[in-house]
Protein backbone atom coordinates (compact mmCIF):
# COMPACT_ATOMS: atom_id res chain seq x y z
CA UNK A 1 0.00 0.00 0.00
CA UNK A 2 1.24 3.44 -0.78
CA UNK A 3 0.18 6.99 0.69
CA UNK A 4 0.42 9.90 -0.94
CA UNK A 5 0.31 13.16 0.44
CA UNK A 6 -2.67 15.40 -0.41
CA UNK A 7 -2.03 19.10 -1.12
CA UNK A 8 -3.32 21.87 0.95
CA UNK A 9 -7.26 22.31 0.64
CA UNK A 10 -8.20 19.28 -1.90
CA UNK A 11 -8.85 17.13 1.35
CA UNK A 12 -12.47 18.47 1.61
CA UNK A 13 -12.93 17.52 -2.28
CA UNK A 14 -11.87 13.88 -1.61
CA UNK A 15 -14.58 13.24 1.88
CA UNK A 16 -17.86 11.67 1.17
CA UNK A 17 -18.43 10.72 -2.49
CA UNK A 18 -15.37 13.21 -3.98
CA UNK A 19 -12.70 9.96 -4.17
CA UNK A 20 -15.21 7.92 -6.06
CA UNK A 21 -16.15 10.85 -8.44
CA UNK A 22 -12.94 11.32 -9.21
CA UNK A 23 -12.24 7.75 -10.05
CA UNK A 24 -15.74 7.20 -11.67
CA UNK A 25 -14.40 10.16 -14.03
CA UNK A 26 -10.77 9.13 -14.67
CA UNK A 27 -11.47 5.59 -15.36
CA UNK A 28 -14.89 5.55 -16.44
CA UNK A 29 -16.23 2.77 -13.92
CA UNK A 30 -15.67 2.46 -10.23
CA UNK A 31 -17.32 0.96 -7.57
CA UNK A 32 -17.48 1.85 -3.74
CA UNK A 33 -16.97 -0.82 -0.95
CA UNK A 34 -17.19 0.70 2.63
CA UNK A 35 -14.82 3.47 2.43
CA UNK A 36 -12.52 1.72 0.01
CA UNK A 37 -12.99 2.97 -3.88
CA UNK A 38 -12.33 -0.12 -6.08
CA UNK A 39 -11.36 0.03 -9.99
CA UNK A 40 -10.82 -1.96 -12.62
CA UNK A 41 -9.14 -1.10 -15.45
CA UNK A 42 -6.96 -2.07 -18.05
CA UNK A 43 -3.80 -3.47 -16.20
CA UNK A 44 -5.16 -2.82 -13.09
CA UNK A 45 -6.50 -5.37 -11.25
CA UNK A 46 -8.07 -3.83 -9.19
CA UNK A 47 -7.17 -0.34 -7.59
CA UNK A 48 -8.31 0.12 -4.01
CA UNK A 49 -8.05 3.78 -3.08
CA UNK A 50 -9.00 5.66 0.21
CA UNK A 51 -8.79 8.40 1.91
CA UNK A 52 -7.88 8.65 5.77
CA UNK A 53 -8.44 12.31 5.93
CA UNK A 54 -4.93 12.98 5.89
CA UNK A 55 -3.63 11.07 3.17
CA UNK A 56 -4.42 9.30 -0.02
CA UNK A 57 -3.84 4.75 0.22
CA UNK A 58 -3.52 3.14 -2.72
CA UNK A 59 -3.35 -0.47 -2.74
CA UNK A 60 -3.08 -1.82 -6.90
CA UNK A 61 -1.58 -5.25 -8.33
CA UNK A 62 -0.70 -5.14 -12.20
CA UNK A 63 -1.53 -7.52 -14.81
CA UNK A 64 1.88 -8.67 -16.56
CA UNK A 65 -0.15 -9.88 -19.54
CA UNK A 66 -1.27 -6.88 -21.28
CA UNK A 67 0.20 -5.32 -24.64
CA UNK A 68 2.46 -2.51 -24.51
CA UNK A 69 -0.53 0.16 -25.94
CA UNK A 70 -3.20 -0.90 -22.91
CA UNK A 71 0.32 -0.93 -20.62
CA UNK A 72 0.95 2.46 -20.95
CA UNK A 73 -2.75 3.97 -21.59
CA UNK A 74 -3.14 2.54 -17.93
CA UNK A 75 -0.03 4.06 -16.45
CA UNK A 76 -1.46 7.74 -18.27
CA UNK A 77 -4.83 7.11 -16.34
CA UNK A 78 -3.24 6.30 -13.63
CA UNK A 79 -1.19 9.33 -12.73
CA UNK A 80 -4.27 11.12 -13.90
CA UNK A 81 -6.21 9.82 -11.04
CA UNK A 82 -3.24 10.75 -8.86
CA UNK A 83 -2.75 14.14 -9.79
CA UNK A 84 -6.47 14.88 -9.85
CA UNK A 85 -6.70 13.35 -6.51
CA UNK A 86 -3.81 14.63 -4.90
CA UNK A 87 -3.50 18.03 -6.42
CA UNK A 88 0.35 17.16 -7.58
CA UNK A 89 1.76 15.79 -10.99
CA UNK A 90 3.80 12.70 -11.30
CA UNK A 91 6.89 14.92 -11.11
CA UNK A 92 6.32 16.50 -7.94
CA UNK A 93 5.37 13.03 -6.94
CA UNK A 94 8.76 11.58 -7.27
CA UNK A 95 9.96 14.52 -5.50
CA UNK A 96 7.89 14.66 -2.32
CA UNK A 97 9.35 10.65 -2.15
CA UNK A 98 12.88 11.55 -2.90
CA UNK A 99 13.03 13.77 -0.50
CA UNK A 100 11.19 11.33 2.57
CA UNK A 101 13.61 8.92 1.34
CA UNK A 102 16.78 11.54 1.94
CA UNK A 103 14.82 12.07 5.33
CA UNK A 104 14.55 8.34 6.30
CA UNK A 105 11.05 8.31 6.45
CA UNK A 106 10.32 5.70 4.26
């Protein structure tokens, strides 16, 4: 499971139905099981995202068995869930991790 920070005044958007509504819009089809938003999609099999109300979990296993166009139109919808979720692109991402690695909080 991963968490990803959320930024600054998007946690509001994300309570009640806002995590599903983003999914629901990213990927077209999601489903809600208790506070867990589930999705299936392309080489996802299957997403489980929720929010804590401080953070964003993500739990997500890959299928190895796709082709290389459905491989990387997942990865695209992927990080577009993320950044419409959390508020940050892939890039800033990578460097909110680099630096909690640096930090030792990993």
């Amino acid at each position: 499971m991963q968490a990803f920070e959320i930024k600054r005044g998007l946690g509001k958007s994300l309570e009640g139905d806002g995590l599903f509504r983003i999914a629901k819009e990213v990927f077209g089809n999601a489903e809600k099981k208790g506070e867990k938003v589930v999705v299936t999609f392309g080489a996802l099999a299957p997403l489980e995202a929720e929010y804590n109300g401080k953070e964003l979990l993500i739990s997500t296993t890959m299928k190895k068995d796709v082709d290389a166009e459905t491989a990387s139109n997942t990865i695209k919808m992927y990080n577009k869930f993320l950044e419409n979720a959390t508020g940050y692109t892939s890039k800033e991402r990578a460097k909110k991790l680099q630096k909690k690695a640096k930090e030792g909080k990993l």
